[in-house]
Protein backbone atom coordinates (compact mmCIF):
# COMPACT_ATOMS: atom_id res chain seq x y z
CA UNK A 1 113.42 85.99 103.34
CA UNK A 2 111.94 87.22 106.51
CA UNK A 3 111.72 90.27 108.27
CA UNK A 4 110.73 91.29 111.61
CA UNK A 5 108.17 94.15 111.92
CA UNK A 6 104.61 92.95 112.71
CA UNK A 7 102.56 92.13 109.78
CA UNK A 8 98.98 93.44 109.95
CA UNK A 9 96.66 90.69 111.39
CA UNK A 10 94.58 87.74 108.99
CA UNK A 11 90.88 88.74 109.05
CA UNK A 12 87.91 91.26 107.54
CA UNK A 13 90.21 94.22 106.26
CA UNK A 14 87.17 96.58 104.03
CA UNK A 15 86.36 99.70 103.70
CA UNK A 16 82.25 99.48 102.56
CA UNK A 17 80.66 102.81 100.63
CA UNK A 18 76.60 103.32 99.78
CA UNK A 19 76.56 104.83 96.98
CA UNK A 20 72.78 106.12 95.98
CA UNK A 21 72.09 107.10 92.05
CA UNK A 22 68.67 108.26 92.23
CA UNK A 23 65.83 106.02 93.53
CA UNK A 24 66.03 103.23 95.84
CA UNK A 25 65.85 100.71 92.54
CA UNK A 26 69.01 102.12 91.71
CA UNK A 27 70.60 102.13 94.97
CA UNK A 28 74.17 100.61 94.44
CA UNK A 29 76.01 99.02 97.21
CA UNK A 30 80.00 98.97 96.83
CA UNK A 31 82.88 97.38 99.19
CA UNK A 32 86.30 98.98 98.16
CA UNK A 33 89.47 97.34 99.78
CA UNK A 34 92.35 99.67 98.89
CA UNK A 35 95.15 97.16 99.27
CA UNK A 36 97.73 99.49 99.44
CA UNK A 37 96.44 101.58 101.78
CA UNK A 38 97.35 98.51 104.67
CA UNK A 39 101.03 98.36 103.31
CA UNK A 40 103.24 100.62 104.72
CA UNK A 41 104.56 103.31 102.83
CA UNK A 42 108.15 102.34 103.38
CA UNK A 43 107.13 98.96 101.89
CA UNK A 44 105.55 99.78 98.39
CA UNK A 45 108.60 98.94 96.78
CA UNK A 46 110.47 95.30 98.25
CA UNK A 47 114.08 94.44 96.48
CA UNK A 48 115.32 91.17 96.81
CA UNK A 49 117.88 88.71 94.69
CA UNK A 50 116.73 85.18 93.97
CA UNK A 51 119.13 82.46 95.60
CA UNK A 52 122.00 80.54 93.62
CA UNK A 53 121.26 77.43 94.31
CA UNK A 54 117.80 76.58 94.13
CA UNK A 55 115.36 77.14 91.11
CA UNK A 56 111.91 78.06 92.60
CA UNK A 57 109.54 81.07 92.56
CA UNK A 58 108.69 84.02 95.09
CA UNK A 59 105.36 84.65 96.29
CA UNK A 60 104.05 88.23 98.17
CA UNK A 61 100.88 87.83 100.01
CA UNK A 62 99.14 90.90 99.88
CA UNK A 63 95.77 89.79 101.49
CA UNK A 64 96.56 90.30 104.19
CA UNK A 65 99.81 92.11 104.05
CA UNK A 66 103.09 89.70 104.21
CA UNK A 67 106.11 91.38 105.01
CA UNK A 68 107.57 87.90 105.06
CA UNK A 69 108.07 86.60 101.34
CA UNK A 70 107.80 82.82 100.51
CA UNK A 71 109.09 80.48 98.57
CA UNK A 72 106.34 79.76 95.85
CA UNK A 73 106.59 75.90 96.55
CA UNK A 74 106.10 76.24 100.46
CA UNK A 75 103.66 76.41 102.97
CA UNK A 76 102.49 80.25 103.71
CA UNK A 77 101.93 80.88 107.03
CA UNK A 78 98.73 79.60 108.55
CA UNK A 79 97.36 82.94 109.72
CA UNK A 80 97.54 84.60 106.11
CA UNK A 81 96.08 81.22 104.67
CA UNK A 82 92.77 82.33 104.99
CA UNK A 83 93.01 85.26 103.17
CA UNK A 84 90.22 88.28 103.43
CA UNK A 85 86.95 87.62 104.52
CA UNK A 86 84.38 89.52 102.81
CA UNK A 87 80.01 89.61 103.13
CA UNK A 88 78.52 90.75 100.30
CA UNK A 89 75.04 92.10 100.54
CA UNK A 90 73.63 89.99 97.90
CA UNK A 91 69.69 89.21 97.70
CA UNK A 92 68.37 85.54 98.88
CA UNK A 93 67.79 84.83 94.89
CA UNK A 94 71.89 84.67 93.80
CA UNK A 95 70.51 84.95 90.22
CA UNK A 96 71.33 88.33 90.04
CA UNK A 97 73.85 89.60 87.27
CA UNK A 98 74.01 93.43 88.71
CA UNK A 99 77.30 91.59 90.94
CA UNK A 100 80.68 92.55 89.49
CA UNK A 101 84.03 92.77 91.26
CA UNK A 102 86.97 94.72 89.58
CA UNK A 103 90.50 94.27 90.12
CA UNK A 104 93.19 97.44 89.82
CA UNK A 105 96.47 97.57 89.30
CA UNK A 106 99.76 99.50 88.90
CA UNK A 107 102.90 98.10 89.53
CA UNK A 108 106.22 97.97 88.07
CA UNK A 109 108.47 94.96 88.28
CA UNK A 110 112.40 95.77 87.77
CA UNK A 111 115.24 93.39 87.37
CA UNK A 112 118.31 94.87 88.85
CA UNK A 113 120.62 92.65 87.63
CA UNK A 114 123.10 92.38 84.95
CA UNK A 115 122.61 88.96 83.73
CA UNK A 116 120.21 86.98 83.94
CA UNK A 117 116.14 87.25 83.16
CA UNK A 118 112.80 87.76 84.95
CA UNK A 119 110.99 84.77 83.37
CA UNK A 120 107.63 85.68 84.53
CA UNK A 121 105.68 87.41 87.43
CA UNK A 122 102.08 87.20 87.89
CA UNK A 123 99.78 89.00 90.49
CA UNK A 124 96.45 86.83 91.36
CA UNK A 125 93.13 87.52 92.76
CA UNK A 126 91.92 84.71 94.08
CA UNK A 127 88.34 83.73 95.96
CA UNK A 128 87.32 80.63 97.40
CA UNK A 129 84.51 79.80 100.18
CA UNK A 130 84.58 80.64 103.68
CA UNK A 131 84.60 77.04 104.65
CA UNK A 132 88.52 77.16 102.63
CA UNK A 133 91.14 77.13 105.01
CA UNK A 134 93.32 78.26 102.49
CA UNK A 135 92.43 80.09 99.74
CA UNK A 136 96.14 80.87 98.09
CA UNK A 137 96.10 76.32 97.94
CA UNK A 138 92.72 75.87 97.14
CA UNK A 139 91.01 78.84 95.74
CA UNK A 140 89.92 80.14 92.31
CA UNK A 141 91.73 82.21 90.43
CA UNK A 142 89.45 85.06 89.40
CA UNK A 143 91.67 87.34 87.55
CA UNK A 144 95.74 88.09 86.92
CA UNK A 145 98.06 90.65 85.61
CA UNK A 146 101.40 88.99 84.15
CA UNK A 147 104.01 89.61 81.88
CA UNK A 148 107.45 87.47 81.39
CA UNK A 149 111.01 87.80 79.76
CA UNK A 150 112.07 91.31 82.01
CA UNK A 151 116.18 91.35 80.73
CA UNK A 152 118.54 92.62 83.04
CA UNK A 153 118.70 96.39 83.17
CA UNK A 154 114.85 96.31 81.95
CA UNK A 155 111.88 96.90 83.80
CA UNK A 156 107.78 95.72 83.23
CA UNK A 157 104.59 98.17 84.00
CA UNK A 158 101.58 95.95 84.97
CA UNK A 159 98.57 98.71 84.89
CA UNK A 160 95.03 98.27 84.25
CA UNK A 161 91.44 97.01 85.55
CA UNK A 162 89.73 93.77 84.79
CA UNK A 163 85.54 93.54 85.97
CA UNK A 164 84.27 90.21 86.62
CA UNK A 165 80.40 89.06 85.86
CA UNK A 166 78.11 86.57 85.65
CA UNK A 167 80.03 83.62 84.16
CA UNK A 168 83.62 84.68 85.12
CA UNK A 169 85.56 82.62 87.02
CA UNK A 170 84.80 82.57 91.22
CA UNK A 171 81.65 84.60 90.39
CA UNK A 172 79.16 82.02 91.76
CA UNK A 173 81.59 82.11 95.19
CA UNK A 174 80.36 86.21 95.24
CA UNK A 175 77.21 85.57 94.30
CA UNK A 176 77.16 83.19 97.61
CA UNK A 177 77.41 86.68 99.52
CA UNK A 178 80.63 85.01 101.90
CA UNK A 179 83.55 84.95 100.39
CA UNK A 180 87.31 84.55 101.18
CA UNK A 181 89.94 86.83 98.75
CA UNK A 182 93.32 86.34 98.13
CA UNK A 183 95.95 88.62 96.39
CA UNK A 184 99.72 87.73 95.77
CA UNK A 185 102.18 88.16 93.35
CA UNK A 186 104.24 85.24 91.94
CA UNK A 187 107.99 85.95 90.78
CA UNK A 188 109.95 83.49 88.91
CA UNK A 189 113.69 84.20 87.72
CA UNK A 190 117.25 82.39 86.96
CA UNK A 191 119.46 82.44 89.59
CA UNK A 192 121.24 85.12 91.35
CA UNK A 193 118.49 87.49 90.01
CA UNK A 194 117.89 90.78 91.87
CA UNK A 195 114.17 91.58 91.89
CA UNK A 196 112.06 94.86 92.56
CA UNK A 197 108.44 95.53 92.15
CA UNK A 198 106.80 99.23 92.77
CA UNK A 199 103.62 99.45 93.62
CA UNK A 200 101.43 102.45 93.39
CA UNK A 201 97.69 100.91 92.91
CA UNK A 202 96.28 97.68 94.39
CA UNK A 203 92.47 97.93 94.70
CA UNK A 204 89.42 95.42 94.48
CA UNK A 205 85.90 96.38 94.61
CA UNK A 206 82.77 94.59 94.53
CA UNK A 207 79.51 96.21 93.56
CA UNK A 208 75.79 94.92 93.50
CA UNK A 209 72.57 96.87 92.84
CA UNK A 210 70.28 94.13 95.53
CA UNK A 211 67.11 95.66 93.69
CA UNK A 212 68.51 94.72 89.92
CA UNK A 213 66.24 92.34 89.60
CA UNK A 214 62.49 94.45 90.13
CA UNK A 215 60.42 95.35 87.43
């Protein structure tokens, strides 16, 4: 399951926006990473049939981009281990509960063939500390989109955002201010399966307001 054009490279792939509501209390810092927008066009939708003999899951990195897909059971390779590395501009007290980080998606997940089931895919945002040297092993899972049982002929829309605060799951990694992301989709089917997903939406974004905490 490999192909052969170069696959953008591991590292700090952000685009960061200041957004300003008023007065400098309410200043609002933001750091959007629009996933997609670092897969190529001809790659938003990947097709590809699940093999005969062997009853294991698919996994697509996503950050960074993979055009190489993996077995979920095996080793990903090491320069896409460490995920995306992301500062937050958080304030020396971590106590604040301003910090949120949202996770969008739309995708749709077809199964192509005529016998023979989709049992379950699941797309993962993961975080994990920038000492990790790999987040999609040892990281915490901060947030998913799944759905199971696609039939042949049928397909499943996975659409939506889920926000993260204090108390969520790989919210006291953000709070931190250095922090590694992950983002993959896990594909399990029966054998002989032929497998699609479309993407159209894959976005993260992490806002603070530093000042959240003044009188």
């Amino acid at each position: 399951m490999k192909r052969t054009r170069e696959s953008f490279p591991a590292g700090t792939i952000m685009i960061a926006f200041l957004v300003l509501s008023g007065c400098a209390v309410q200043t609002r810092y933001s750091l959007e990473i629009d996933v997609l927008s670092f897969v190529p066009e001809d790659e938003h939708a990947r097709e590809w049939t699940a093999d005969s003999d062997e009853d294991d899951g698919y996994r697509a990195i996503f950050l960074p981009y993979s055009e190489e897909l993996f077995r979920e059971s095996e080793p990903i390779g090491t320069e896409l281990q460490k995920g995306l590395e992301v500062d937050v501009p958080v304030p020396d007290d971590p106590g604040v509960e301003d910090l949120t980080v949202s996770f969008q998606i739309d995708a749709e997940v077809f199964n192509r063939s005529g016998a023979g089931s989709i049992k379950s895919v699941e797309f993962r945002l993961l975080a994990a500390p920038h000492s990790v040297e790999n987040v999609y092993a040892h990281g915490t899972v901060m947030s998913t989109f799944d759905t199971t049982d696609i039939r042949p002929g049928e397909s499943r829309r996975l659409a939506g955002t889920k926000t993260l605060r204090h108390g969520d799951p790989g919210f006291d990694l953000l709070a931190t201010g250095k922090v590694r992301l992950g983002l993959d989709g896990l594909f399990f089917s029966d054998p002989d399966v032929t497998m699609e997903y479309l993407l159209s939406i894959l976005r993260v974004r992490i806002s603070i307001r530093p000042f959240s905490m003044l009188p």
